[in-house]
PDB file of N, CA and C in Angstrom:
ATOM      1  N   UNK A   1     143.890  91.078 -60.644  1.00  0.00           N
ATOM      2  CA  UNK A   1     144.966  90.724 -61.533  1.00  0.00           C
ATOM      3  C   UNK A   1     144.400  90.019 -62.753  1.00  0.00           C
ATOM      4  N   UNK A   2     145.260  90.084 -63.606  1.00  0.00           N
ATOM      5  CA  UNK A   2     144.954  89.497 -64.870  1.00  0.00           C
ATOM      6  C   UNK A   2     145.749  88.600 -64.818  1.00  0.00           C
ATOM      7  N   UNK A   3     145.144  87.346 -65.538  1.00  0.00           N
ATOM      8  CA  UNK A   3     146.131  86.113 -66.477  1.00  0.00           C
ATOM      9  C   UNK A   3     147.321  86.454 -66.511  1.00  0.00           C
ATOM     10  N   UNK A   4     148.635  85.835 -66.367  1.00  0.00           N
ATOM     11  CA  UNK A   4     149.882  86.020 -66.458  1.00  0.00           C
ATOM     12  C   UNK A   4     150.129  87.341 -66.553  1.00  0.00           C
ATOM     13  N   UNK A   5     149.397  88.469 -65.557  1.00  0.00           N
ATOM     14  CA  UNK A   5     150.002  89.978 -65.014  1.00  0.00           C
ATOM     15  C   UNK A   5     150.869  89.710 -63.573  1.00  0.00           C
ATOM     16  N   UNK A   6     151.897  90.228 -63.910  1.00  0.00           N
ATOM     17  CA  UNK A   6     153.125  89.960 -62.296  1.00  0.00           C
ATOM     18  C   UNK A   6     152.308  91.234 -61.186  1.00  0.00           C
ATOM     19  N   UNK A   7     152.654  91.238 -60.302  1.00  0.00           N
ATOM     20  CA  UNK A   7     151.588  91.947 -59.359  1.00  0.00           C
ATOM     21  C   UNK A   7     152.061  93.621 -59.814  1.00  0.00           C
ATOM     22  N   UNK A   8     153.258  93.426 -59.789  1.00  0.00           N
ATOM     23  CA  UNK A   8     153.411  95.278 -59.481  1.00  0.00           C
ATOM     24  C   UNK A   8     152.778  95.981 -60.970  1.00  0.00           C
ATOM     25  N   UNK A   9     152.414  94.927 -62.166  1.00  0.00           N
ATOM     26  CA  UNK A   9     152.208  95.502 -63.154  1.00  0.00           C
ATOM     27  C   UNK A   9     150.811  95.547 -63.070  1.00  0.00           C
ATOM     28  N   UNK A  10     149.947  95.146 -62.375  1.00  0.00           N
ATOM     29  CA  UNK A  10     148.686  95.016 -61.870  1.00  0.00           C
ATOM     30  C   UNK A  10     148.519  96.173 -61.167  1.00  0.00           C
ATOM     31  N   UNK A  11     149.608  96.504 -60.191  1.00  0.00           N
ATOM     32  CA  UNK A  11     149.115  97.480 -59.597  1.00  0.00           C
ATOM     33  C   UNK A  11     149.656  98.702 -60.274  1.00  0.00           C
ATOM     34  N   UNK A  12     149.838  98.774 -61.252  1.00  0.00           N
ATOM     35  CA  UNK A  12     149.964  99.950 -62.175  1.00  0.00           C
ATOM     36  C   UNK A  12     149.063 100.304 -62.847  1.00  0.00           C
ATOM     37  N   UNK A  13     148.807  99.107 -63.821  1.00  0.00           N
ATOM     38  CA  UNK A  13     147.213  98.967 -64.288  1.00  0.00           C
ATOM     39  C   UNK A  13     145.574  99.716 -63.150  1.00  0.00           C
ATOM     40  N   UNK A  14     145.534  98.968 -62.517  1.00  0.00           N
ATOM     41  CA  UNK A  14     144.736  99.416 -61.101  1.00  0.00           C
ATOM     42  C   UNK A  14     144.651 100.507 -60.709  1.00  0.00           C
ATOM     43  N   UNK A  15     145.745 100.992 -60.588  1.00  0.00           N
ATOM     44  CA  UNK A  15     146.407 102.735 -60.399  1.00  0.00           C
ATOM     45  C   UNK A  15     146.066 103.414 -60.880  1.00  0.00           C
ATOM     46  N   UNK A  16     146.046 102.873 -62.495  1.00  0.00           N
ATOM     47  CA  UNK A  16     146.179 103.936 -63.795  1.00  0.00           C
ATOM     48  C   UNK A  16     143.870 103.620 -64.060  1.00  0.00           C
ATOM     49  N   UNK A  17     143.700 103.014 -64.001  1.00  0.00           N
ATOM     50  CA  UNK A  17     142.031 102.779 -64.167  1.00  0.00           C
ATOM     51  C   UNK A  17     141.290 103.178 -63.012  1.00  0.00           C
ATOM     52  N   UNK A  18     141.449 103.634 -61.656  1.00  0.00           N
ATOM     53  CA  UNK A  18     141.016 104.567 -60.674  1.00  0.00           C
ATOM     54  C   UNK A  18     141.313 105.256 -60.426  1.00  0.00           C
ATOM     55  N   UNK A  19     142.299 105.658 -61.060  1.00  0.00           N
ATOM     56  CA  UNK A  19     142.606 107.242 -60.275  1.00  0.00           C
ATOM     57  C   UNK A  19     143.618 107.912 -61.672  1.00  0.00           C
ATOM     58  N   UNK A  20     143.554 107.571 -62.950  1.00  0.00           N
ATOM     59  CA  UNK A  20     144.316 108.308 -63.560  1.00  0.00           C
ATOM     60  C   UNK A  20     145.693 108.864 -63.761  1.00  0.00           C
ATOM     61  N   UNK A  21     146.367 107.686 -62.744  1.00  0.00           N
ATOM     62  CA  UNK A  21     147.677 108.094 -62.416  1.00  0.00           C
ATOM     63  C   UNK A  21     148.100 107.529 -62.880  1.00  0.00           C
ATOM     64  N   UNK A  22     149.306 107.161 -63.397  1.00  0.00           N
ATOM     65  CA  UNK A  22     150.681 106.104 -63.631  1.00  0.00           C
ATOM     66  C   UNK A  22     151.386 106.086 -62.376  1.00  0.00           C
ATOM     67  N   UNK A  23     151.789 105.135 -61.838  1.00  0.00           N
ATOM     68  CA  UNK A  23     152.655 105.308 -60.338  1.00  0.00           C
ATOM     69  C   UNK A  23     153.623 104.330 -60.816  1.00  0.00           C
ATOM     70  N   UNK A  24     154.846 104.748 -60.146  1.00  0.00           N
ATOM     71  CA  UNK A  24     155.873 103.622 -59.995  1.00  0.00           C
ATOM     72  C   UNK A  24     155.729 102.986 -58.934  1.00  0.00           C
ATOM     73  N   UNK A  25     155.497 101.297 -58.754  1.00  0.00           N
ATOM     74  CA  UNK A  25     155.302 100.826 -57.401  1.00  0.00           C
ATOM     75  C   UNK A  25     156.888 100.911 -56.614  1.00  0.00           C
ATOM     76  N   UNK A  26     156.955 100.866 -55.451  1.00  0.00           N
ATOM     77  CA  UNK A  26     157.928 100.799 -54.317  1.00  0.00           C
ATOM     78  C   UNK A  26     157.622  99.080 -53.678  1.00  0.00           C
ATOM     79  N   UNK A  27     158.161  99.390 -52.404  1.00  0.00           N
ATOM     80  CA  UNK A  27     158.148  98.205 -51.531  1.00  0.00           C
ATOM     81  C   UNK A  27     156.902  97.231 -51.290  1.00  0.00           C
ATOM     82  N   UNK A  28     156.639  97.106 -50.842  1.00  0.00           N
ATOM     83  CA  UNK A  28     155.030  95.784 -50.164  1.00  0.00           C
ATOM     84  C   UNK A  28     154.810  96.501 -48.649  1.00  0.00           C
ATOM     85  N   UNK A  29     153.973  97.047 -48.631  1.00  0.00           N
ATOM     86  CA  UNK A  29     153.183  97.985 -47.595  1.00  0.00           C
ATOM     87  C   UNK A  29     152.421  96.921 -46.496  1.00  0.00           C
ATOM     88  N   UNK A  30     152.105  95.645 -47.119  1.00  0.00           N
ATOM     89  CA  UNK A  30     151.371  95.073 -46.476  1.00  0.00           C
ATOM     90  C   UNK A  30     150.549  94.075 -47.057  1.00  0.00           C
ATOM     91  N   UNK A  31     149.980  92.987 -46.724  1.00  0.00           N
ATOM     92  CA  UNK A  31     149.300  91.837 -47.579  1.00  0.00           C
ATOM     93  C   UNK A  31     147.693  91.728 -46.583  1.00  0.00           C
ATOM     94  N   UNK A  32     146.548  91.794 -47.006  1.00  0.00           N
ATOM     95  CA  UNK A  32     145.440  91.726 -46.334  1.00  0.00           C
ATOM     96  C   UNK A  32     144.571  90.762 -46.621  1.00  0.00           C
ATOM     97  N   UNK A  33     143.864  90.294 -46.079  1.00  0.00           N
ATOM     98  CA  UNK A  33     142.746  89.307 -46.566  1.00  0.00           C
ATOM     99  C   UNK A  33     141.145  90.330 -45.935  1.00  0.00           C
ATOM    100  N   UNK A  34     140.508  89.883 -47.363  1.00  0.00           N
ATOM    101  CA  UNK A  34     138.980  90.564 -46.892  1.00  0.00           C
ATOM    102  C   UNK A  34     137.928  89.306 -47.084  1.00  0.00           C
ATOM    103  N   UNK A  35     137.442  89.206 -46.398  1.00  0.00           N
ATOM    104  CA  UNK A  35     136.168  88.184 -46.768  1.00  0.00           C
ATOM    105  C   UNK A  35     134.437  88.780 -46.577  1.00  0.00           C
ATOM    106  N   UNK A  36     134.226  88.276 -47.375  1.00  0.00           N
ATOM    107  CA  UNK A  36     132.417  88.908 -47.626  1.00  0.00           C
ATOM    108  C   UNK A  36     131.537  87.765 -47.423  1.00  0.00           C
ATOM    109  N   UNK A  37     131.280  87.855 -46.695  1.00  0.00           N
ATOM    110  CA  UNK A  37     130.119  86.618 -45.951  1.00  0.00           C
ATOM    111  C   UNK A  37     128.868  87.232 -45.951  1.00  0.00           C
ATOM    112  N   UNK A  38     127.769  85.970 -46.456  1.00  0.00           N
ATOM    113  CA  UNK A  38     126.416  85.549 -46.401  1.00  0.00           C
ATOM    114  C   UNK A  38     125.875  84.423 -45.596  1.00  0.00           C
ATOM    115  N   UNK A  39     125.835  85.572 -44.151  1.00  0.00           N
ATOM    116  CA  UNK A  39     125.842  84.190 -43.361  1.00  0.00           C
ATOM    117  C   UNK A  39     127.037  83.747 -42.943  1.00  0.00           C
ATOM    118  N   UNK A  40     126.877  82.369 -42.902  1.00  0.00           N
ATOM    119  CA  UNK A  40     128.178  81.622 -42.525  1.00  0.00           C
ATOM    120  C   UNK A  40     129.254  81.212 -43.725  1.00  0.00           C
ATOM    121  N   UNK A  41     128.482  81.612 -45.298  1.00  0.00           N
ATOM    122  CA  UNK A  41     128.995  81.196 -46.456  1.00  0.00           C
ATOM    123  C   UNK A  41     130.072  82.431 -46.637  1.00  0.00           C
ATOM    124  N   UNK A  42     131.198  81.997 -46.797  1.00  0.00           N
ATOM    125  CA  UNK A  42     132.269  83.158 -47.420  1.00  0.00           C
ATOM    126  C   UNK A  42     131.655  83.201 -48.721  1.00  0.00           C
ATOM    127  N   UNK A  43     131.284  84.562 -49.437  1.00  0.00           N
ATOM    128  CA  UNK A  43     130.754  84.600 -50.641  1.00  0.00           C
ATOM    129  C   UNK A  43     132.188  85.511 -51.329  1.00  0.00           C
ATOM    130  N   UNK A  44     133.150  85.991 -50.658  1.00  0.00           N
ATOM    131  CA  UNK A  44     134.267  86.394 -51.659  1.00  0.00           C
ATOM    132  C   UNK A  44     135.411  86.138 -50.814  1.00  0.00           C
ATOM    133  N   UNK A  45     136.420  86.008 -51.357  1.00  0.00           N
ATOM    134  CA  UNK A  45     138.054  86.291 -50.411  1.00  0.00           C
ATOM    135  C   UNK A  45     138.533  87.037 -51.445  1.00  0.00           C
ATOM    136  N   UNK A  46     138.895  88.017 -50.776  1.00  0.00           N
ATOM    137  CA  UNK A  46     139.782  89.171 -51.659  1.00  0.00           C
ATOM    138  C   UNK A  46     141.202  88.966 -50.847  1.00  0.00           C
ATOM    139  N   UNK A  47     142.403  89.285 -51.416  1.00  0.00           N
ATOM    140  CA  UNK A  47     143.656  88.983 -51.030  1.00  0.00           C
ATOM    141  C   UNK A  47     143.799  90.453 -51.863  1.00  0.00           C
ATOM    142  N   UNK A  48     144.839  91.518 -50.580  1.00  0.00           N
ATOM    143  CA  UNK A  48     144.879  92.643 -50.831  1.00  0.00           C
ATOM    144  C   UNK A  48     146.618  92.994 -50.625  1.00  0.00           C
ATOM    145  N   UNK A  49     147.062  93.615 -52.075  1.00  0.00           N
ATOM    146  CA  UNK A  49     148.629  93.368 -51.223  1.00  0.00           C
ATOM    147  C   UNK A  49     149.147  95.141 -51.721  1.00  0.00           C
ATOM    148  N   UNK A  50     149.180  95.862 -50.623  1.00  0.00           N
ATOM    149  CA  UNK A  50     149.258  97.480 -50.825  1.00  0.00           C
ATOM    150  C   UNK A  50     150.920  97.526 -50.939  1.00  0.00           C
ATOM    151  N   UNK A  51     151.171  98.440 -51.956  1.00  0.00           N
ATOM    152  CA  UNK A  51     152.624  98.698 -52.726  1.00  0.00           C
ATOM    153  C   UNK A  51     152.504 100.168 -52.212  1.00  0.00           C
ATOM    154  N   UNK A  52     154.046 100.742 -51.739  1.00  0.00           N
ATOM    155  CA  UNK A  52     154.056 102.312 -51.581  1.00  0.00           C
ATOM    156  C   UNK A  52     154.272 102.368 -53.206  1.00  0.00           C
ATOM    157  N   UNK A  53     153.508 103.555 -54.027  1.00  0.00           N
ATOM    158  CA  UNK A  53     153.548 104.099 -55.387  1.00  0.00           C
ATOM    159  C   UNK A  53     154.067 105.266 -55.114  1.00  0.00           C
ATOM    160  N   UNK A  54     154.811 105.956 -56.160  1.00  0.00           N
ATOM    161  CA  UNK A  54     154.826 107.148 -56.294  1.00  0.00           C
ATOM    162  C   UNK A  54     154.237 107.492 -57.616  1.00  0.00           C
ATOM    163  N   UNK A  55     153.462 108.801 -57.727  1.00  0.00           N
ATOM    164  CA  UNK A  55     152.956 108.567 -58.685  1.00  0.00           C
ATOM    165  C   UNK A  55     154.092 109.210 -60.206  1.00  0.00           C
ATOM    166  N   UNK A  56     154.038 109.041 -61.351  1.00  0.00           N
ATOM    167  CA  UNK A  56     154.928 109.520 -62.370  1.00  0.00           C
ATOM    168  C   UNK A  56     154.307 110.595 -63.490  1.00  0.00           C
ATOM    169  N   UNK A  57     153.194 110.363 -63.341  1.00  0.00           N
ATOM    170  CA  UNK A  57     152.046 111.286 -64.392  1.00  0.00           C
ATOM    171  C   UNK A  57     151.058 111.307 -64.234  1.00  0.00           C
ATOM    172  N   UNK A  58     149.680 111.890 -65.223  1.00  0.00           N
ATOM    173  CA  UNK A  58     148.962 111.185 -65.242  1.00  0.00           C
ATOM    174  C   UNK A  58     147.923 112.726 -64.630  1.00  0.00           C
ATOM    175  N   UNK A  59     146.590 112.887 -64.584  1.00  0.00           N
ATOM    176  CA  UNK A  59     145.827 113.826 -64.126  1.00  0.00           C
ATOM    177  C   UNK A  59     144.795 113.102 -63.487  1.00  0.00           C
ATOM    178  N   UNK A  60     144.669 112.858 -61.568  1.00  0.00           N
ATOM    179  CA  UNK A  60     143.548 112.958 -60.836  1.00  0.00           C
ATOM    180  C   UNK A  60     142.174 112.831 -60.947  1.00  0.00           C
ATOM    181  N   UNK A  61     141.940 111.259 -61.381  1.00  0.00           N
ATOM    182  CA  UNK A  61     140.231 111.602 -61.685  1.00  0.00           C
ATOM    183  C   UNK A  61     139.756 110.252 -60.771  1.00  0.00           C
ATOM    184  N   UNK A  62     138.911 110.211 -60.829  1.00  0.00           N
ATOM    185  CA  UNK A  62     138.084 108.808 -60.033  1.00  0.00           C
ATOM    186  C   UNK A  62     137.286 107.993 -60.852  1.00  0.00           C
ATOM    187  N   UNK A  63     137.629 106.829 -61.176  1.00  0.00           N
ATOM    188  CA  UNK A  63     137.458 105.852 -61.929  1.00  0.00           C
ATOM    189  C   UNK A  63     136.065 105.578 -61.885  1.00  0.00           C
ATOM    190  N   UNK A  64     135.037 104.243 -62.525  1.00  0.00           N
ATOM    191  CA  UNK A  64     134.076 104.104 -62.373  1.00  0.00           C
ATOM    192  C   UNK A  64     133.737 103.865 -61.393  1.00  0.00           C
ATOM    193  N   UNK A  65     134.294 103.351 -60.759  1.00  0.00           N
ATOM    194  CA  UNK A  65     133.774 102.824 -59.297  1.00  0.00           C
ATOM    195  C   UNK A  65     133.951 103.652 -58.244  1.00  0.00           C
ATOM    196  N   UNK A  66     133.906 104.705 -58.240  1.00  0.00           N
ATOM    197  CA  UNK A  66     134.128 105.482 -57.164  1.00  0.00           C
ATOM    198  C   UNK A  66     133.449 106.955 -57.465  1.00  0.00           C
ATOM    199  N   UNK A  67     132.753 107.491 -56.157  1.00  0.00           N
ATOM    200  CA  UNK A  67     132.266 108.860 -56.655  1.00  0.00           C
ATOM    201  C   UNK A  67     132.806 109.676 -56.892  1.00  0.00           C
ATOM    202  N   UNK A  68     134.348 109.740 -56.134  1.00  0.00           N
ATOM    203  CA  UNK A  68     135.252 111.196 -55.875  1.00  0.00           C
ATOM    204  C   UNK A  68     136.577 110.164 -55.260  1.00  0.00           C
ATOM    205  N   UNK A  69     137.210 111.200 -55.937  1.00  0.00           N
ATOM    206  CA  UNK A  69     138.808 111.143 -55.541  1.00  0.00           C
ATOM    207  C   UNK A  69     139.663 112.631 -55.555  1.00  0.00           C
ATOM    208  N   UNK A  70     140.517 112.321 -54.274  1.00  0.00           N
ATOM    209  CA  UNK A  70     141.148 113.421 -54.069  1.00  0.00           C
ATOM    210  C   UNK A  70     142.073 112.850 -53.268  1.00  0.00           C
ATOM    211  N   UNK A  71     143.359 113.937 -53.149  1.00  0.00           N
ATOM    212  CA  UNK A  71     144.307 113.632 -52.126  1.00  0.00           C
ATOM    213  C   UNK A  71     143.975 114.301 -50.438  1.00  0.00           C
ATOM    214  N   UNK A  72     144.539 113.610 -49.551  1.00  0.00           N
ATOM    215  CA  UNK A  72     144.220 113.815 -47.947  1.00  0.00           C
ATOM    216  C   UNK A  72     145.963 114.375 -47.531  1.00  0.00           C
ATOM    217  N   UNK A  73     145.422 115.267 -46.508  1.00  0.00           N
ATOM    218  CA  UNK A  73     146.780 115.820 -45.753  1.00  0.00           C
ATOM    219  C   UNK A  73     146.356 114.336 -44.437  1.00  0.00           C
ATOM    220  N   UNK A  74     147.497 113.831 -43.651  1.00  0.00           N
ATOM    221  CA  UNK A  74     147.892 113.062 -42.475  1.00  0.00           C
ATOM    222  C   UNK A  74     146.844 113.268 -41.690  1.00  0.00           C
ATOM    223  N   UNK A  75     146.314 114.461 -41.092  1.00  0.00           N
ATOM    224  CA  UNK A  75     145.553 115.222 -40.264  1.00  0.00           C
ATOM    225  C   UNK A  75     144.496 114.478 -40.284  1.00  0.00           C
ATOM    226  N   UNK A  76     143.814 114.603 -41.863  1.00  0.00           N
ATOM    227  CA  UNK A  76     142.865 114.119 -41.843  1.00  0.00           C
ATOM    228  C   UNK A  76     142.250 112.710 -41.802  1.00  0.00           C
ATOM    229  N   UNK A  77     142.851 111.926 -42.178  1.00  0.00           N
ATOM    230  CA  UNK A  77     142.780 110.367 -42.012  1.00  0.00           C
ATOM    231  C   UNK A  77     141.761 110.160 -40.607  1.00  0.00           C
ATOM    232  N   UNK A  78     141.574 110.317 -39.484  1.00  0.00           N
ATOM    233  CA  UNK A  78     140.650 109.607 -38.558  1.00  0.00           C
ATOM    234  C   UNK A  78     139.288 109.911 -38.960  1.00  0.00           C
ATOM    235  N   UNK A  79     139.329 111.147 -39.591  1.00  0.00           N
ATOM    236  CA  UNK A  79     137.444 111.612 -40.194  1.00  0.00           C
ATOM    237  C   UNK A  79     137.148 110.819 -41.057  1.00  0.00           C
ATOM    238  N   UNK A  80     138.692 109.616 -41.818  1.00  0.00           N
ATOM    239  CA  UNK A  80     137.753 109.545 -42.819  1.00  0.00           C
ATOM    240  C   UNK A  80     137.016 107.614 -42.753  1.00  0.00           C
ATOM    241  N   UNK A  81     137.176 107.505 -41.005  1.00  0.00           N
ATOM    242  CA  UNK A  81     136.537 105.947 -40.561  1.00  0.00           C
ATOM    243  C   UNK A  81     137.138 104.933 -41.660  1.00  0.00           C
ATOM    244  N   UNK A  82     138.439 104.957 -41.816  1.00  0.00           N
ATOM    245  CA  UNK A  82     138.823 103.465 -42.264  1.00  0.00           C
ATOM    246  C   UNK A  82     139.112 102.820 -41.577  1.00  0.00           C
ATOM    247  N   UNK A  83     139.249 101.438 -42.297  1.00  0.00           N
ATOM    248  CA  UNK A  83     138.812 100.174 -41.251  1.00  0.00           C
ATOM    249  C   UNK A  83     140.496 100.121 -40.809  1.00  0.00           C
ATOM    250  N   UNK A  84     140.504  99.592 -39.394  1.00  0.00           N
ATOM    251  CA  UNK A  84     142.078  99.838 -38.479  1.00  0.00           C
ATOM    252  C   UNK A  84     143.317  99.132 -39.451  1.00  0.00           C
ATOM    253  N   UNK A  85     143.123  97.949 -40.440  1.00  0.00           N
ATOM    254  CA  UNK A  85     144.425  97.862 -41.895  1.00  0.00           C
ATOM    255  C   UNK A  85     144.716  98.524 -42.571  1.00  0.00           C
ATOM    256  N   UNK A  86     143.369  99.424 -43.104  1.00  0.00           N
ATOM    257  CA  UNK A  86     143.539 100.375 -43.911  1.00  0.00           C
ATOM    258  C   UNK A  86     144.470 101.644 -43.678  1.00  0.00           C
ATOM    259  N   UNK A  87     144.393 102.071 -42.439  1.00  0.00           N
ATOM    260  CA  UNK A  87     144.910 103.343 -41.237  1.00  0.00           C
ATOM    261  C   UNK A  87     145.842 102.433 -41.016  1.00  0.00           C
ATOM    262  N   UNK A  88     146.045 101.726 -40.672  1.00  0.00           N
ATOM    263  CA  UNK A  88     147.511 101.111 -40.425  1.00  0.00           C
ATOM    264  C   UNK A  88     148.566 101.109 -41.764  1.00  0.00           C
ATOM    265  N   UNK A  89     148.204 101.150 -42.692  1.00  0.00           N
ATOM    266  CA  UNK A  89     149.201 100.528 -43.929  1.00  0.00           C
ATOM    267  C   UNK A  89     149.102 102.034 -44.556  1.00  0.00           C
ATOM    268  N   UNK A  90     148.415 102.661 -44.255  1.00  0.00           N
ATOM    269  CA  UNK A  90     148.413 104.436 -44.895  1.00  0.00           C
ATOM    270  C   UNK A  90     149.471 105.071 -43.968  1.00  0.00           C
ATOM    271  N   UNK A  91     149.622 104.659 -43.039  1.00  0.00           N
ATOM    272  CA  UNK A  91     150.292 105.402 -41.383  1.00  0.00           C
ATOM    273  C   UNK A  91     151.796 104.726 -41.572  1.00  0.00           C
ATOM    274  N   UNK A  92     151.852 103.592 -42.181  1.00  0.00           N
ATOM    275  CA  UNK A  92     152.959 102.974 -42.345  1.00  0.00           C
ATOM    276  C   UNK A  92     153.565 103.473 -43.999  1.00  0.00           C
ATOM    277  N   UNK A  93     152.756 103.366 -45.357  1.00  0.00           N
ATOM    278  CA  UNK A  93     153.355 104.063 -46.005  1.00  0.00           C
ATOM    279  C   UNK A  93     153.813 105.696 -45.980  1.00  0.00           C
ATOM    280  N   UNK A  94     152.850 106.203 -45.111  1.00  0.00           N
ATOM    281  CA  UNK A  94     153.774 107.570 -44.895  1.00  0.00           C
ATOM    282  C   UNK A  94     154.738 107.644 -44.459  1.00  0.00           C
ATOM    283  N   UNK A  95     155.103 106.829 -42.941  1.00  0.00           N
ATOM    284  CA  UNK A  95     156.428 106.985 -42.576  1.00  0.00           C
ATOM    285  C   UNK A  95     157.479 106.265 -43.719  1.00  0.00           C
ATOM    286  N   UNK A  96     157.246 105.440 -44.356  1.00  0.00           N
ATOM    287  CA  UNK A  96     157.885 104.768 -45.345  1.00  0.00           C
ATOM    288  C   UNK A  96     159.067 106.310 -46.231  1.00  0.00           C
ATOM    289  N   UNK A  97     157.911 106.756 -46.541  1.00  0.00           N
ATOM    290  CA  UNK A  97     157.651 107.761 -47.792  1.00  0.00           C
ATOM    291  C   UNK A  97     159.050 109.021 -47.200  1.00  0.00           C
ATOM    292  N   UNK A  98     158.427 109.430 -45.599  1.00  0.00           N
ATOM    293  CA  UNK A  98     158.932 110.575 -45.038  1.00  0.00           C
ATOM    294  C   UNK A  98     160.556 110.129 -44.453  1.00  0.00           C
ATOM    295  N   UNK A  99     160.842 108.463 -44.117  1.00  0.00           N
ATOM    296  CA  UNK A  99     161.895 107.828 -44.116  1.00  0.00           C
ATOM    297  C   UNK A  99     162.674 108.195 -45.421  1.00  0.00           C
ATOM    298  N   UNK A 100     162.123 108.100 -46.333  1.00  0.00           N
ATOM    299  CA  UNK A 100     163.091 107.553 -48.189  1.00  0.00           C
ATOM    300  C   UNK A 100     163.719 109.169 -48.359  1.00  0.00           C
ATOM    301  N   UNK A 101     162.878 110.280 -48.026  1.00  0.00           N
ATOM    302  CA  UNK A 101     163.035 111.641 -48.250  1.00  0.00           C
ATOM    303  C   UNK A 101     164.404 112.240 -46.916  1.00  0.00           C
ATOM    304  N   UNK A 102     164.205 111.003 -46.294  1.00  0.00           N
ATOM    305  CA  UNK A 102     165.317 112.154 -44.957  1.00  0.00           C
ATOM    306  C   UNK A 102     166.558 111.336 -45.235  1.00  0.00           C
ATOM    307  N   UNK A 103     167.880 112.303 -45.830  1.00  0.00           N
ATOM    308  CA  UNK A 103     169.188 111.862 -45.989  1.00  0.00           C
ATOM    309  C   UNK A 103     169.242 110.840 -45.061  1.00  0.00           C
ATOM    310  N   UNK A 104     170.243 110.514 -45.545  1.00  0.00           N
ATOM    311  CA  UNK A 104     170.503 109.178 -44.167  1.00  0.00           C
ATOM    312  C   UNK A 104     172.351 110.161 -44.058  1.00  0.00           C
ATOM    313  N   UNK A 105     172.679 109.573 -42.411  1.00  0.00           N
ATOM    314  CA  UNK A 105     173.481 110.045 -41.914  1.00  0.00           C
ATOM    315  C   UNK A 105     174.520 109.091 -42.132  1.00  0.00           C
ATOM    316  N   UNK A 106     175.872 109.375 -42.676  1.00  0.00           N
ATOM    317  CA  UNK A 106     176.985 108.093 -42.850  1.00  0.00           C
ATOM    318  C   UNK A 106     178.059 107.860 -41.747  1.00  0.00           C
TER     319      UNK A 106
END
């Protein structure tokens, strides 16, 4: 985040600088903590807070930091060894996603 950036506009920003997309954020998927230790020294705390996006524009590329980007069918997710938050909050925004798409019954 940046200096006085509100989060969801962060994660637009973020969105739009790795992957070339514009997304509209949705709900709060989930809030994570990562820590990077040297030793016994925490050398980072990352605070991770995943938004379901949809995306609005924008053309598919992979930012500097990354070698490759592409989209995954459901299927594939266990080949691709993410860590059990990561697979959890991907497994949870899908059903999110496949929930918002099925009429609701009155």
């Amino acid at each position: 985040m940046e200096v006085g950036e509100k989060l969801r506009e962060a994660a637009v920003r973020e969105a739009f600088e790795e992957t070339g997309l514009t997304v509209e954020p949705g709900e709060v998927l989930g809030v994570f903590d990562r820590l990077v230790r040297d030793g016994e020294r925490v050398r980072y705390h990352y605070v991770l807070i995943d938004f379901l996006c949809r995306p609005v524009s924008g053309e598919l590329y992979a930012g500097s930091d990354a070698d490759e980007v592409r989209w995954f069918e459901s299927d594939e997710l266990p080949a691709l060894n993410l860590s059990a938050d990561t697979a959890k909050v991907i497994r949870k925004g899908l059903e999110v996603a496949k929930a918002q798409k099925t009429p609701k019954s009155e």
